[in-house]
PDB file of N, CA and C in Angstrom:
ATOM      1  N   UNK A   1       0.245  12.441 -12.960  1.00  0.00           N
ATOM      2  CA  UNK A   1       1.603  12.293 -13.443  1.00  0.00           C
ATOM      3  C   UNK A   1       1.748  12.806 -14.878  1.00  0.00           C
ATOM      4  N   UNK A   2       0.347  13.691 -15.411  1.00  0.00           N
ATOM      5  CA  UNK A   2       0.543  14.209 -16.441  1.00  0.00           C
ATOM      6  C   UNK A   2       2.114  15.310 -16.467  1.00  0.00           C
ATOM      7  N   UNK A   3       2.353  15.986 -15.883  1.00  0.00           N
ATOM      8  CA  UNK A   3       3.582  16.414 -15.631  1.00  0.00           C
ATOM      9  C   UNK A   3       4.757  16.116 -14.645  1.00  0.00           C
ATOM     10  N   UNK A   4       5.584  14.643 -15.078  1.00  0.00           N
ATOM     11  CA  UNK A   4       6.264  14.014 -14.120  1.00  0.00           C
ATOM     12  C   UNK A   4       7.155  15.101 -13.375  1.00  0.00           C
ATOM     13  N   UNK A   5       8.247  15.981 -13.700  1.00  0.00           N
ATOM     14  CA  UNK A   5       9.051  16.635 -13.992  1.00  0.00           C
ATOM     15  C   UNK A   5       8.376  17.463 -12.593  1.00  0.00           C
ATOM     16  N   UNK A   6       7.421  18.070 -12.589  1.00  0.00           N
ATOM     17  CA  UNK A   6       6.787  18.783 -11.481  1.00  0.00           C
ATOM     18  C   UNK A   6       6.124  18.222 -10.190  1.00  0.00           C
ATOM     19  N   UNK A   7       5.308  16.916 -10.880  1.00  0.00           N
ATOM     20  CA  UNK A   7       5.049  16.203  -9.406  1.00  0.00           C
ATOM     21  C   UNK A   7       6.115  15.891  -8.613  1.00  0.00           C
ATOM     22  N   UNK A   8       7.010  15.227  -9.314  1.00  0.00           N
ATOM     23  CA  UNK A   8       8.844  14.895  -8.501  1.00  0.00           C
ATOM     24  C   UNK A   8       8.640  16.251  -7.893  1.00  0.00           C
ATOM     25  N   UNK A   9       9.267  17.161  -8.003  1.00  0.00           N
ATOM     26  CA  UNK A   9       9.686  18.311  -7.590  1.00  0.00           C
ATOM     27  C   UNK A   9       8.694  18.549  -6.435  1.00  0.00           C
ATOM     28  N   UNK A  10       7.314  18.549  -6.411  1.00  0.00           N
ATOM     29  CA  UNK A  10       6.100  19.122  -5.451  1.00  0.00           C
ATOM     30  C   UNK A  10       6.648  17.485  -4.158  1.00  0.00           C
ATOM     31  N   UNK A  11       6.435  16.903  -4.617  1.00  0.00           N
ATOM     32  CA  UNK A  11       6.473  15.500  -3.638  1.00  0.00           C
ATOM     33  C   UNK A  11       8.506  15.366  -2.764  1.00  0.00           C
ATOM     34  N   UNK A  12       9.046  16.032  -3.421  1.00  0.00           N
ATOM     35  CA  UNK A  12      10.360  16.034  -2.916  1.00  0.00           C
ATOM     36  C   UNK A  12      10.047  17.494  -1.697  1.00  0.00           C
ATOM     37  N   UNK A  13       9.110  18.567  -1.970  1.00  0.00           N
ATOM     38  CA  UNK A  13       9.242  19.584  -1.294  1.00  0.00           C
ATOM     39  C   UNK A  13       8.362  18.815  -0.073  1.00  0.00           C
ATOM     40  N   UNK A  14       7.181  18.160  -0.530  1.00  0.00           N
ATOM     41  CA  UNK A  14       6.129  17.978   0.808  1.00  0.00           C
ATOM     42  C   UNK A  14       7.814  16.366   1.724  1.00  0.00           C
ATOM     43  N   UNK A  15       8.420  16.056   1.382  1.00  0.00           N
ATOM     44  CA  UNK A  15       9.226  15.291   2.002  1.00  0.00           C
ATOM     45  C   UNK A  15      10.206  15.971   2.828  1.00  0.00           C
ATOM     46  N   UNK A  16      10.412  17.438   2.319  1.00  0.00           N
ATOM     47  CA  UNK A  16      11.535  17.603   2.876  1.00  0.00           C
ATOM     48  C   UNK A  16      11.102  18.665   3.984  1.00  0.00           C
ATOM     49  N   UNK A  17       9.846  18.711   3.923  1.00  0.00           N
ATOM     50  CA  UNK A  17       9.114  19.618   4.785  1.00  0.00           C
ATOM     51  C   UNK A  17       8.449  18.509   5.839  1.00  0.00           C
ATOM     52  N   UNK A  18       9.197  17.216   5.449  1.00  0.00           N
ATOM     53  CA  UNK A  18       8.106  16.253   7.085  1.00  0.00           C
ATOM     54  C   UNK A  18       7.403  15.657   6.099  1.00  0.00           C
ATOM     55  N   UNK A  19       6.598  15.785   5.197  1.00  0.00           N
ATOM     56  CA  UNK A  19       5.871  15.015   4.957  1.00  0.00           C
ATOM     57  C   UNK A  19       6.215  12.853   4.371  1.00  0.00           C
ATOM     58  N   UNK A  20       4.503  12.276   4.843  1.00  0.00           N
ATOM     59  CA  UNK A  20       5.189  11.045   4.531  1.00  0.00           C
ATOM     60  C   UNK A  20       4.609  10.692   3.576  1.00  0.00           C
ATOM     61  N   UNK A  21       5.111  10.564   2.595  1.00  0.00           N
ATOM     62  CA  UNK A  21       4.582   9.991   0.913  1.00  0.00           C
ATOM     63  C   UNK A  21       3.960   8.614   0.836  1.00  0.00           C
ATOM     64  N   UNK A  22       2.761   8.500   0.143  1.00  0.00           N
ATOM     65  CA  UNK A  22       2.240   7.168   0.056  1.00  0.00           C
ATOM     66  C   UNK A  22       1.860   7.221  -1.388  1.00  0.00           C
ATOM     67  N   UNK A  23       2.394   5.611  -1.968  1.00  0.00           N
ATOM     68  CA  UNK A  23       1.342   5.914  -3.342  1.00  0.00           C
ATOM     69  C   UNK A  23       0.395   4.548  -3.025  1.00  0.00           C
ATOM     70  N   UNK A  24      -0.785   5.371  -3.244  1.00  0.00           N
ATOM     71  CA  UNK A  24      -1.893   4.643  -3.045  1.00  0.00           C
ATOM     72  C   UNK A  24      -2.736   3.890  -4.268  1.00  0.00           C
ATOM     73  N   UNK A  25      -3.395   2.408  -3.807  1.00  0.00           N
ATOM     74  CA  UNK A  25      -3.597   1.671  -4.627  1.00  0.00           C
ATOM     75  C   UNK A  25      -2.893   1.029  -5.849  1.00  0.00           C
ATOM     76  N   UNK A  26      -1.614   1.000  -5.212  1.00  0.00           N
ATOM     77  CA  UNK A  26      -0.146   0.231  -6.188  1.00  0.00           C
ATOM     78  C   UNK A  26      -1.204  -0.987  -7.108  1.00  0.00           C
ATOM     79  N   UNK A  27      -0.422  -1.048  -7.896  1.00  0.00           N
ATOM     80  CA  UNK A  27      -0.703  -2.380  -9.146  1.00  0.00           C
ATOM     81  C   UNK A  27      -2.344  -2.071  -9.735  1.00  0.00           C
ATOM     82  N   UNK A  28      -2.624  -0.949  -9.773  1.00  0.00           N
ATOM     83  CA  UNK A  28      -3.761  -0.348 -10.266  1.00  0.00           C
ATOM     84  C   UNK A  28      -3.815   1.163 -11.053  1.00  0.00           C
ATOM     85  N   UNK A  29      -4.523   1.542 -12.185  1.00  0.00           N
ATOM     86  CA  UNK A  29      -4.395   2.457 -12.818  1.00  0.00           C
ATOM     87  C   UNK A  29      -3.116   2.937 -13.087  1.00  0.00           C
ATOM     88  N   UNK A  30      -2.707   4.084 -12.672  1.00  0.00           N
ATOM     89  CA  UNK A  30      -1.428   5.130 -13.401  1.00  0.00           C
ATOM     90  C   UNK A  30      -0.060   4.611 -12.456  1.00  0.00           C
ATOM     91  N   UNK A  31      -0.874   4.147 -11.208  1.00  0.00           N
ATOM     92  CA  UNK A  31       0.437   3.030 -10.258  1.00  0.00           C
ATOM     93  C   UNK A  31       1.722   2.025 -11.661  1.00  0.00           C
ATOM     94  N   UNK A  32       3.014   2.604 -11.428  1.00  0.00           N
ATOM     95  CA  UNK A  32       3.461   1.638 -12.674  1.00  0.00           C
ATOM     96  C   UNK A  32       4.444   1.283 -11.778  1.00  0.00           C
ATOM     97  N   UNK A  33       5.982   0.017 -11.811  1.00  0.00           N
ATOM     98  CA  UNK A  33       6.876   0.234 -11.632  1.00  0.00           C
ATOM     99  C   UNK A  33       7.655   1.382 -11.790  1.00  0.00           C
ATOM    100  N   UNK A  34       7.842   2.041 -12.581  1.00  0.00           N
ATOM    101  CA  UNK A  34       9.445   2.697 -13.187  1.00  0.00           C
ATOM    102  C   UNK A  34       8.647   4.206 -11.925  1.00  0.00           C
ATOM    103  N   UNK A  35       7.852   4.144 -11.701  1.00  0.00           N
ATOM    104  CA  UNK A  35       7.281   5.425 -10.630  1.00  0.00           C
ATOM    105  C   UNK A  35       8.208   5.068  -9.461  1.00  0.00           C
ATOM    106  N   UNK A  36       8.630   3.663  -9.158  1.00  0.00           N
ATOM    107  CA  UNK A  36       9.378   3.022  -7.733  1.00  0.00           C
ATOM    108  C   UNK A  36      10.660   4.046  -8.002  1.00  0.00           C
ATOM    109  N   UNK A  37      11.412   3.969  -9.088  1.00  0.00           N
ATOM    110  CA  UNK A  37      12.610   4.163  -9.649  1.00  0.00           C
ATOM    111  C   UNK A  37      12.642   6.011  -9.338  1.00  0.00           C
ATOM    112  N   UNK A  38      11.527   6.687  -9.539  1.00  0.00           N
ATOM    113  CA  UNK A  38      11.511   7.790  -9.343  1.00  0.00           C
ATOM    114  C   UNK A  38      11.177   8.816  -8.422  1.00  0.00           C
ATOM    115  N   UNK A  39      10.747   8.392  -7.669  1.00  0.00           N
ATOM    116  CA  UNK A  39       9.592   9.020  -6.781  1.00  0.00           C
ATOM    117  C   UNK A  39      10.250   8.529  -5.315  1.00  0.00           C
ATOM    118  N   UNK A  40      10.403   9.547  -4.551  1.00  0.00           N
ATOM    119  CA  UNK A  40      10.564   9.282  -3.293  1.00  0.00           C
ATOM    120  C   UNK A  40      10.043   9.010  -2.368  1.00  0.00           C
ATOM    121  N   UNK A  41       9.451   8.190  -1.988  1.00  0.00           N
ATOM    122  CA  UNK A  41       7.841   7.639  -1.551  1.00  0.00           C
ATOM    123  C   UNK A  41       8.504   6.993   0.228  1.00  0.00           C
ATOM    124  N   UNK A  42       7.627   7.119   0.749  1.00  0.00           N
ATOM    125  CA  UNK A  42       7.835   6.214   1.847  1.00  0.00           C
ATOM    126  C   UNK A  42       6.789   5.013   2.089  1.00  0.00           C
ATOM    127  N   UNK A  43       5.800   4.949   1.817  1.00  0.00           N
ATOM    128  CA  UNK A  43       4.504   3.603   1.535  1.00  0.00           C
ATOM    129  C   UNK A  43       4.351   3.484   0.424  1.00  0.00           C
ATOM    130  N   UNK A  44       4.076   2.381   0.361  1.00  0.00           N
ATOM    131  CA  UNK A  44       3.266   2.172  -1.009  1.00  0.00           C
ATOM    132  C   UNK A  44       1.999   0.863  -0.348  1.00  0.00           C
ATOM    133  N   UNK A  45       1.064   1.621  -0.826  1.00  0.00           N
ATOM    134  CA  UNK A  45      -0.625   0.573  -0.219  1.00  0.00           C
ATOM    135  C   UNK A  45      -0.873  -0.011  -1.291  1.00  0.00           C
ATOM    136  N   UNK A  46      -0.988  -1.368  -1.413  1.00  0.00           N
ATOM    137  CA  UNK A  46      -1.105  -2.311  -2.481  1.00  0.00           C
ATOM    138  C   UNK A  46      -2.323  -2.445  -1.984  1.00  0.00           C
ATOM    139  N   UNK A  47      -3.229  -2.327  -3.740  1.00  0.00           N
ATOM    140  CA  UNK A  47      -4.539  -2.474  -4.238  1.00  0.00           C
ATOM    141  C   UNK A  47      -5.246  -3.761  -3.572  1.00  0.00           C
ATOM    142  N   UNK A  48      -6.485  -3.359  -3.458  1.00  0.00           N
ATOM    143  CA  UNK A  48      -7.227  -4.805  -2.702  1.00  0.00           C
ATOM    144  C   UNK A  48      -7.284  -5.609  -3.290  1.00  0.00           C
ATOM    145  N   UNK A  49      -7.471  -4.958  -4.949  1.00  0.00           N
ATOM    146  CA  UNK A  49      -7.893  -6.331  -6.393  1.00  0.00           C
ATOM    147  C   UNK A  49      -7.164  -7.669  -5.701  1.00  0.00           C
ATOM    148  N   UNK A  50      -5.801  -7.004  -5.453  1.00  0.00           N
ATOM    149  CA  UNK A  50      -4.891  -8.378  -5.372  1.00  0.00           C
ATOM    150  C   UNK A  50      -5.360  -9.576  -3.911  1.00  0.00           C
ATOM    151  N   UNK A  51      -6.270  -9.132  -3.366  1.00  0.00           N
ATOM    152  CA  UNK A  51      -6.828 -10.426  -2.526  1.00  0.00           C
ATOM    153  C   UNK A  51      -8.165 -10.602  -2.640  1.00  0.00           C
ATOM    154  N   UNK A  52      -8.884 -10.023  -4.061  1.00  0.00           N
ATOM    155  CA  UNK A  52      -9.875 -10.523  -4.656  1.00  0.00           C
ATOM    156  C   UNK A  52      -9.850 -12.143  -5.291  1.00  0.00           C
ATOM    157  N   UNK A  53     -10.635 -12.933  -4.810  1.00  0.00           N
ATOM    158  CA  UNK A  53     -10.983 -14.243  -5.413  1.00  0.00           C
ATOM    159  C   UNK A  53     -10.570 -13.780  -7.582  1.00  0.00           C
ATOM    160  N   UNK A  54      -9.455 -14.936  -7.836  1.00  0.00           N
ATOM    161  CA  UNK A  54      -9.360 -14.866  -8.774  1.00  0.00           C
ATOM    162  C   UNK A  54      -9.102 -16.291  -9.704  1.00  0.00           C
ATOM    163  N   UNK A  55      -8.758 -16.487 -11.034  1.00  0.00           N
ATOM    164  CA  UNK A  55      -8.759 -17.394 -11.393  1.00  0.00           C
ATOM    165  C   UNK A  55      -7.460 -18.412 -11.197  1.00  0.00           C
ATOM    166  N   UNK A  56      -6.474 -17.710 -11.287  1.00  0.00           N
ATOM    167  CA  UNK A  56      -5.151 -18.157 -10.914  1.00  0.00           C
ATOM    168  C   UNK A  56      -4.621 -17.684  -9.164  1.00  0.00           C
ATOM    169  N   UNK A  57      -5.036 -18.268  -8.433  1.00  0.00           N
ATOM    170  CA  UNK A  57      -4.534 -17.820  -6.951  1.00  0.00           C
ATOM    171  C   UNK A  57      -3.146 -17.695  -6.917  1.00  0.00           C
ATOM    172  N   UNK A  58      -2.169 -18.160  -7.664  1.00  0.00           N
ATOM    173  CA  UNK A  58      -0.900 -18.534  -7.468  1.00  0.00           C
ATOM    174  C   UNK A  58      -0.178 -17.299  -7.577  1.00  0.00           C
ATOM    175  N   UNK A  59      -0.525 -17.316  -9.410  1.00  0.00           N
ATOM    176  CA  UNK A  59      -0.177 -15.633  -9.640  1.00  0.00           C
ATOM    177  C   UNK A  59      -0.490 -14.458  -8.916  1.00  0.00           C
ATOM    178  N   UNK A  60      -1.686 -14.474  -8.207  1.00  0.00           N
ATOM    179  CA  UNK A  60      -2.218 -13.392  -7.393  1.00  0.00           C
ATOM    180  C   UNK A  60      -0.958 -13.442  -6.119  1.00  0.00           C
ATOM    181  N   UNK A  61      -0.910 -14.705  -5.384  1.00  0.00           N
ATOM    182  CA  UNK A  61       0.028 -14.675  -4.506  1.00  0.00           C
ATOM    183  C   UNK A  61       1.683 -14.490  -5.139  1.00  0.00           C
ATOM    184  N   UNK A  62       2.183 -14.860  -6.332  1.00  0.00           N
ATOM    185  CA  UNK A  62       3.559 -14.346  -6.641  1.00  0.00           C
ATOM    186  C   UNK A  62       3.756 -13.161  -6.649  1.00  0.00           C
ATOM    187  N   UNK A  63       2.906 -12.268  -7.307  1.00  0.00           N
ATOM    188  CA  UNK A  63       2.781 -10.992  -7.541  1.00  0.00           C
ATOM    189  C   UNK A  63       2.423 -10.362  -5.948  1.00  0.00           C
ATOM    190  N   UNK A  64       1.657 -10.462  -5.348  1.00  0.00           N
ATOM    191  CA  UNK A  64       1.896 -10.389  -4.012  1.00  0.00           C
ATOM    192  C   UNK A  64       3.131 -10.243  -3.246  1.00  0.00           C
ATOM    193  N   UNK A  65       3.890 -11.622  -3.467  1.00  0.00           N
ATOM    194  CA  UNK A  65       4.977 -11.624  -2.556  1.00  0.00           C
ATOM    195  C   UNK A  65       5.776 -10.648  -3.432  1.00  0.00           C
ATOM    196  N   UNK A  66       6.114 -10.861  -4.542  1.00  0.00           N
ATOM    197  CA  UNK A  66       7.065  -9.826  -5.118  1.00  0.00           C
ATOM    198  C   UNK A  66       6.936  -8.504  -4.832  1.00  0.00           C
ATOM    199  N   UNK A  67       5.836  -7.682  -4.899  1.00  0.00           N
ATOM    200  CA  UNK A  67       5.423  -6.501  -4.575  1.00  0.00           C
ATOM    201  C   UNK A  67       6.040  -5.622  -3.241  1.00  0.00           C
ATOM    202  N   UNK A  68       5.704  -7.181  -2.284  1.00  0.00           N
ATOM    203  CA  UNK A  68       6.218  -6.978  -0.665  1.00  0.00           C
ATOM    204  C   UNK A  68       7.616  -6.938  -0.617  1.00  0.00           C
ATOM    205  N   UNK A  69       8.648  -8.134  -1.315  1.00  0.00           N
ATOM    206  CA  UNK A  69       9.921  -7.950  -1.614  1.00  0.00           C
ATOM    207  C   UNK A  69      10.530  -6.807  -2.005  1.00  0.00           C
ATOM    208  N   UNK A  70       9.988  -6.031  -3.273  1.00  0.00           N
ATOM    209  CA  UNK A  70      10.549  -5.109  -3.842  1.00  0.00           C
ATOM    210  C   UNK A  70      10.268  -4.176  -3.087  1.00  0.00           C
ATOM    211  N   UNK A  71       9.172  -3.986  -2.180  1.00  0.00           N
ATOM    212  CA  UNK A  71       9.428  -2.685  -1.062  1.00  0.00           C
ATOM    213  C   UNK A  71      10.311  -2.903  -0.144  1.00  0.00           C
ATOM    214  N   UNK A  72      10.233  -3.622   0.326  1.00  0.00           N
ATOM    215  CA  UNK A  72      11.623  -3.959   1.606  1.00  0.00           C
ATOM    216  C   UNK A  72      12.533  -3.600   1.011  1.00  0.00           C
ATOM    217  N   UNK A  73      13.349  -4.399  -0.152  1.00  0.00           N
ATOM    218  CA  UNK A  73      14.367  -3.884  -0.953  1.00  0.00           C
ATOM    219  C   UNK A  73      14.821  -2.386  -1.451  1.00  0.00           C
ATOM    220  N   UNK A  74      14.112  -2.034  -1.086  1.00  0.00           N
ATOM    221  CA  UNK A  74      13.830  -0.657  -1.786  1.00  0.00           C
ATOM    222  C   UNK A  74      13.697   0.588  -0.192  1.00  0.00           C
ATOM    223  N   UNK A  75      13.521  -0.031   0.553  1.00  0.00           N
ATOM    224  CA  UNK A  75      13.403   0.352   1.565  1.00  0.00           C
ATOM    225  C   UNK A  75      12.059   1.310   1.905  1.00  0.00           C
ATOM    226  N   UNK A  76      10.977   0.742   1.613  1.00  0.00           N
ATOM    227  CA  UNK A  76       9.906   1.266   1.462  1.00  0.00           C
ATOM    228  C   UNK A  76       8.974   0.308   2.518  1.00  0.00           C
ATOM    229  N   UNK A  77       7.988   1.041   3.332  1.00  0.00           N
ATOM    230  CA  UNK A  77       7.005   0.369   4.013  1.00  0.00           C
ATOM    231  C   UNK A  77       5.951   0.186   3.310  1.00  0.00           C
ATOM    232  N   UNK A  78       5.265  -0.858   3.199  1.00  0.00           N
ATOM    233  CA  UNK A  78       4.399  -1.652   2.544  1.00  0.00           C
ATOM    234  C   UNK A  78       2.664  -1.584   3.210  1.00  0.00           C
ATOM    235  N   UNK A  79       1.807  -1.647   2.857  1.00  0.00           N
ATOM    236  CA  UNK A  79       0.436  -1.757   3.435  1.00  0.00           C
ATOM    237  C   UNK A  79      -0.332  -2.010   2.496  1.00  0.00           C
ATOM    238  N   UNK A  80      -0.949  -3.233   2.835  1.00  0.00           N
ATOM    239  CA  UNK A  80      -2.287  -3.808   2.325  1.00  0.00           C
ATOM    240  C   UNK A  80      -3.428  -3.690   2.595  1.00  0.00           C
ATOM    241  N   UNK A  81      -4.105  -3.309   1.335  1.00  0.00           N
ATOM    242  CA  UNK A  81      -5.611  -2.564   1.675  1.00  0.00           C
ATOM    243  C   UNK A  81      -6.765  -4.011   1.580  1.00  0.00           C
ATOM    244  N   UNK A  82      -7.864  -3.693   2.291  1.00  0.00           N
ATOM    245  CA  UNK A  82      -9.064  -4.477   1.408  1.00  0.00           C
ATOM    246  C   UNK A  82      -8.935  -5.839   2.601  1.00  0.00           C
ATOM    247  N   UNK A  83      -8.440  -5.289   3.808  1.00  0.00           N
ATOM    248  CA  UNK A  83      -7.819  -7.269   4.151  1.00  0.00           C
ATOM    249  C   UNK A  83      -9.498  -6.877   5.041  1.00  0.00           C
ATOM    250  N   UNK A  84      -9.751  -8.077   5.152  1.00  0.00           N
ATOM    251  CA  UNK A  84     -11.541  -8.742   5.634  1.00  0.00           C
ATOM    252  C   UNK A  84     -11.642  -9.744   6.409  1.00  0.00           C
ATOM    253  N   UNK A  85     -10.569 -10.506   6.036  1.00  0.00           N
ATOM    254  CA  UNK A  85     -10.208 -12.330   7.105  1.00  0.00           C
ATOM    255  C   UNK A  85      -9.433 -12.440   8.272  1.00  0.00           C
ATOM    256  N   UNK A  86      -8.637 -13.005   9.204  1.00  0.00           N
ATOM    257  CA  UNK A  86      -7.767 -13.304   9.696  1.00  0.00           C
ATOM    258  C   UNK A  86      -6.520 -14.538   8.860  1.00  0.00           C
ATOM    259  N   UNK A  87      -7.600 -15.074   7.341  1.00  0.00           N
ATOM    260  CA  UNK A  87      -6.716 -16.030   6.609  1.00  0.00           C
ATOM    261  C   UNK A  87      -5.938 -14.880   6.148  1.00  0.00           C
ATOM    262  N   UNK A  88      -6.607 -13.609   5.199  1.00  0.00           N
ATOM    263  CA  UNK A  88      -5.900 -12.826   4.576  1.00  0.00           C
ATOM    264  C   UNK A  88      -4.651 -12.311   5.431  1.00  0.00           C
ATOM    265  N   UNK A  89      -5.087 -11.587   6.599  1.00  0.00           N
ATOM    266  CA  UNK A  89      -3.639 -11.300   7.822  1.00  0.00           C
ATOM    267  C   UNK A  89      -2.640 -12.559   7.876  1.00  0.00           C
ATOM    268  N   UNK A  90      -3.123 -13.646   8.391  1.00  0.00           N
ATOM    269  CA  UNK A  90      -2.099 -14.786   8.300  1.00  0.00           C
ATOM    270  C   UNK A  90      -0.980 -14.788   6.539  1.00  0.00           C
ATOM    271  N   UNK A  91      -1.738 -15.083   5.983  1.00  0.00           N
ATOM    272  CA  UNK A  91      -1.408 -15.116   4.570  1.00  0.00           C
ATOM    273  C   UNK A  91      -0.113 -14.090   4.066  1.00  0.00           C
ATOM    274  N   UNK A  92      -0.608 -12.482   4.275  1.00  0.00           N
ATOM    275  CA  UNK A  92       0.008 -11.325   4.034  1.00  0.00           C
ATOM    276  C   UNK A  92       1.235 -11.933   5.164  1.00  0.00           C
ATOM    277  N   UNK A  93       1.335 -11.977   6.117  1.00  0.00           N
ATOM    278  CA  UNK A  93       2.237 -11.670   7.033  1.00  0.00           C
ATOM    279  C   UNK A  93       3.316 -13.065   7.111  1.00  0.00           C
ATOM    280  N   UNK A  94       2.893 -14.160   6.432  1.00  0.00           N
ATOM    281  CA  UNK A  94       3.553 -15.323   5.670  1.00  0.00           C
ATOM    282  C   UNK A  94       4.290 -14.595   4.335  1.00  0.00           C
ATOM    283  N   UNK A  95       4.210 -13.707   3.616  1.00  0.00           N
ATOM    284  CA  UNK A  95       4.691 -13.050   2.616  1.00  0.00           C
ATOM    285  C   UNK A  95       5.412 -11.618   3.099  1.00  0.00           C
ATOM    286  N   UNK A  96       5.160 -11.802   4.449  1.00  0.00           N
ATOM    287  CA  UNK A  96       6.155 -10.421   5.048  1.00  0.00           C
ATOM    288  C   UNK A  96       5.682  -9.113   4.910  1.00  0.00           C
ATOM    289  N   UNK A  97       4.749  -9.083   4.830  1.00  0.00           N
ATOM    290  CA  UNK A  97       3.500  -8.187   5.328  1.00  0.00           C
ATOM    291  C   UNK A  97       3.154  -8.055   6.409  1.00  0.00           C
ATOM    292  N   UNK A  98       3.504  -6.644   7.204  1.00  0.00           N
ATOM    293  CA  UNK A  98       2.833  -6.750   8.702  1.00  0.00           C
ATOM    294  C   UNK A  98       1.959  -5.381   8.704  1.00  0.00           C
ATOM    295  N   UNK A  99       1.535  -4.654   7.459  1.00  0.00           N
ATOM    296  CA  UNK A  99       0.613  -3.383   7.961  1.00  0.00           C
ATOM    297  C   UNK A  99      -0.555  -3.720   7.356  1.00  0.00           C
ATOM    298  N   UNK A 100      -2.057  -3.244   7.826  1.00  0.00           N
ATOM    299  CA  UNK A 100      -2.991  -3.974   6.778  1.00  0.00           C
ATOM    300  C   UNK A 100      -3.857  -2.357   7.205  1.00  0.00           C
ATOM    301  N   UNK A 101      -4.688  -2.682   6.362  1.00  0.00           N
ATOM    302  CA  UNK A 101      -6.202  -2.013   5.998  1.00  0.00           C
ATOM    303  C   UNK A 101      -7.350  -2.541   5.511  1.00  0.00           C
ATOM    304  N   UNK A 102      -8.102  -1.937   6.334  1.00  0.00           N
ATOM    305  CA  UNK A 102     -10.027  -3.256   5.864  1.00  0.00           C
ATOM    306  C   UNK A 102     -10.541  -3.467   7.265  1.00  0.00           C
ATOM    307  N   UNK A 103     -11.849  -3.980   6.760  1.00  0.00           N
ATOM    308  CA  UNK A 103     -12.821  -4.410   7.539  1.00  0.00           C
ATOM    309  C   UNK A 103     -12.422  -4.989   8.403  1.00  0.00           C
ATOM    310  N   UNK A 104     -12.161  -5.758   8.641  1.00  0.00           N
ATOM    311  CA  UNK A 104     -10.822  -7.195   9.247  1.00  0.00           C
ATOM    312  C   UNK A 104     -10.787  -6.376  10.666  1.00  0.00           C
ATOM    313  N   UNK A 105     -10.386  -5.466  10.582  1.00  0.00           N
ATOM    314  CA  UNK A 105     -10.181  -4.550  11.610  1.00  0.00           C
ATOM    315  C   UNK A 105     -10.956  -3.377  12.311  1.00  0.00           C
ATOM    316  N   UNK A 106     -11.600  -2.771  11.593  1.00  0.00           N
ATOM    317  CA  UNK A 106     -12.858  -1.810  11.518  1.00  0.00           C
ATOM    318  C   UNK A 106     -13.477  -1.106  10.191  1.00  0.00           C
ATOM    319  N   UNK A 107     -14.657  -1.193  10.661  1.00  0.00           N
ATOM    320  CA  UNK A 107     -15.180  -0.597   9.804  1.00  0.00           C
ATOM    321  C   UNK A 107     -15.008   1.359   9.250  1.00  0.00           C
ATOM    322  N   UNK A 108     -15.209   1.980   8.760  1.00  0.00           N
ATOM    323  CA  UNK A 108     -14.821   3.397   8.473  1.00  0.00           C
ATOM    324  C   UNK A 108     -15.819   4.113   9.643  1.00  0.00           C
ATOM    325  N   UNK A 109     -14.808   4.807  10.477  1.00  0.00           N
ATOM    326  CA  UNK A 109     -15.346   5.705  11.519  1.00  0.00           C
ATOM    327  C   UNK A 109     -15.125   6.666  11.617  1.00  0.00           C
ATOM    328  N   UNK A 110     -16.021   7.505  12.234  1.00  0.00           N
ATOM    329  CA  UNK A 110     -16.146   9.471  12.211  1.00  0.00           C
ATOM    330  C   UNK A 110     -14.664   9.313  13.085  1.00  0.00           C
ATOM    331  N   UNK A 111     -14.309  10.828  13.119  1.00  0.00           N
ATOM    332  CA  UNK A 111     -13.114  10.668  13.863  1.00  0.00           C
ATOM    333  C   UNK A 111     -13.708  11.135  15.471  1.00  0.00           C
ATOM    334  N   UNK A 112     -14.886  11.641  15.486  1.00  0.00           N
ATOM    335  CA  UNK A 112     -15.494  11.378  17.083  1.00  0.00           C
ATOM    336  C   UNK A 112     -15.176  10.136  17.483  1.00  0.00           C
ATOM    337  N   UNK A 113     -15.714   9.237  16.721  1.00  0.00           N
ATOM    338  CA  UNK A 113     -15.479   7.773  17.098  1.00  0.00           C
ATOM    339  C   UNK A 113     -14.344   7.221  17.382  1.00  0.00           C
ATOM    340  N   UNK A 114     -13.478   7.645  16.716  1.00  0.00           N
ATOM    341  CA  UNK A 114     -12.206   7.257  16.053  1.00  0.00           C
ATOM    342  C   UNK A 114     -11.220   7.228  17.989  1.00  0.00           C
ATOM    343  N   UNK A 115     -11.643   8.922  18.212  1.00  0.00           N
ATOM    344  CA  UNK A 115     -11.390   9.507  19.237  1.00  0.00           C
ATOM    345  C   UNK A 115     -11.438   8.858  20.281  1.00  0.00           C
ATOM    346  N   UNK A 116     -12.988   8.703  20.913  1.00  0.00           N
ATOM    347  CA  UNK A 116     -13.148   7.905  21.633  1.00  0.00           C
ATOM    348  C   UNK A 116     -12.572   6.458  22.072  1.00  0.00           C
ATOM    349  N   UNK A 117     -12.957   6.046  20.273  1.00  0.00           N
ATOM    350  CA  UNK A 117     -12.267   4.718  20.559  1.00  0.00           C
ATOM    351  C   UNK A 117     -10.822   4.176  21.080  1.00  0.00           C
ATOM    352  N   UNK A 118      -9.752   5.117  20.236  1.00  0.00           N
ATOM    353  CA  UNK A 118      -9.001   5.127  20.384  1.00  0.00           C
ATOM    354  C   UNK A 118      -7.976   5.781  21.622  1.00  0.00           C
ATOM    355  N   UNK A 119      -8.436   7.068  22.123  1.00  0.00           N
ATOM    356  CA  UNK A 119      -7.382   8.070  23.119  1.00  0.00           C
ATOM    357  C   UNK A 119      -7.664   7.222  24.075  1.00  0.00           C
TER     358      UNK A 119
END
């Protein structure tokens, strides 16, 4: 985002050509709010940090739910990375979360595998 002015512009062309925009690992590094305000995004994948064991659980979960709010609002699909439990799925999807990513579900597979497993 060293040159906002141009990424807008490159990310409006891959949209209007089909593509589906994700910003990945929200509430981490160069991830800011005011990027929501600008950027035409269709996901946004919220960082695992946020269902890392922490000192304040509460805050972890406000910030959570807010995150999930302000995408709906915004009209943005939401996905949570890093999920490992069936508490974490329960939890997320109590906060209106229904897409996840993680172990929880599978582990990282070749797309032979992927193939198989899946077609």
């Amino acid at each position: 985002m060293s040159d906002a002015e141009k990424t807008l512009e490159t990310i409006h062309k891959f949209r209007k050509a089909g593509f589906y925009v994700e910003i990945d690992d929200f509430g981490k590094g160069y991830s800011s709010l005011s990027l929501l305000k600008d950027i035409e995004v269709d996901m946004l994948k919220i960082d695992m940090d946020f269902l890392k064991k922490t000192k304040d659980e509460i805050k972890s979960i406000v910030i959570l739910e807010s995150i999930i709010t302000l995408t709906k609002n915004l009209g943005i699909d939401v996905i949570t990375e890093g999920v490992e439990t069936k508490a974490q799925v329960d939890s997320l999807n109590q906060l209106g979360c229904s897409l996840f990513q993680g172990y929880y579900f599978s582990k990282p597979i070749s797309v032979p595998e992927f193939e198989k497993k899946y077609s």
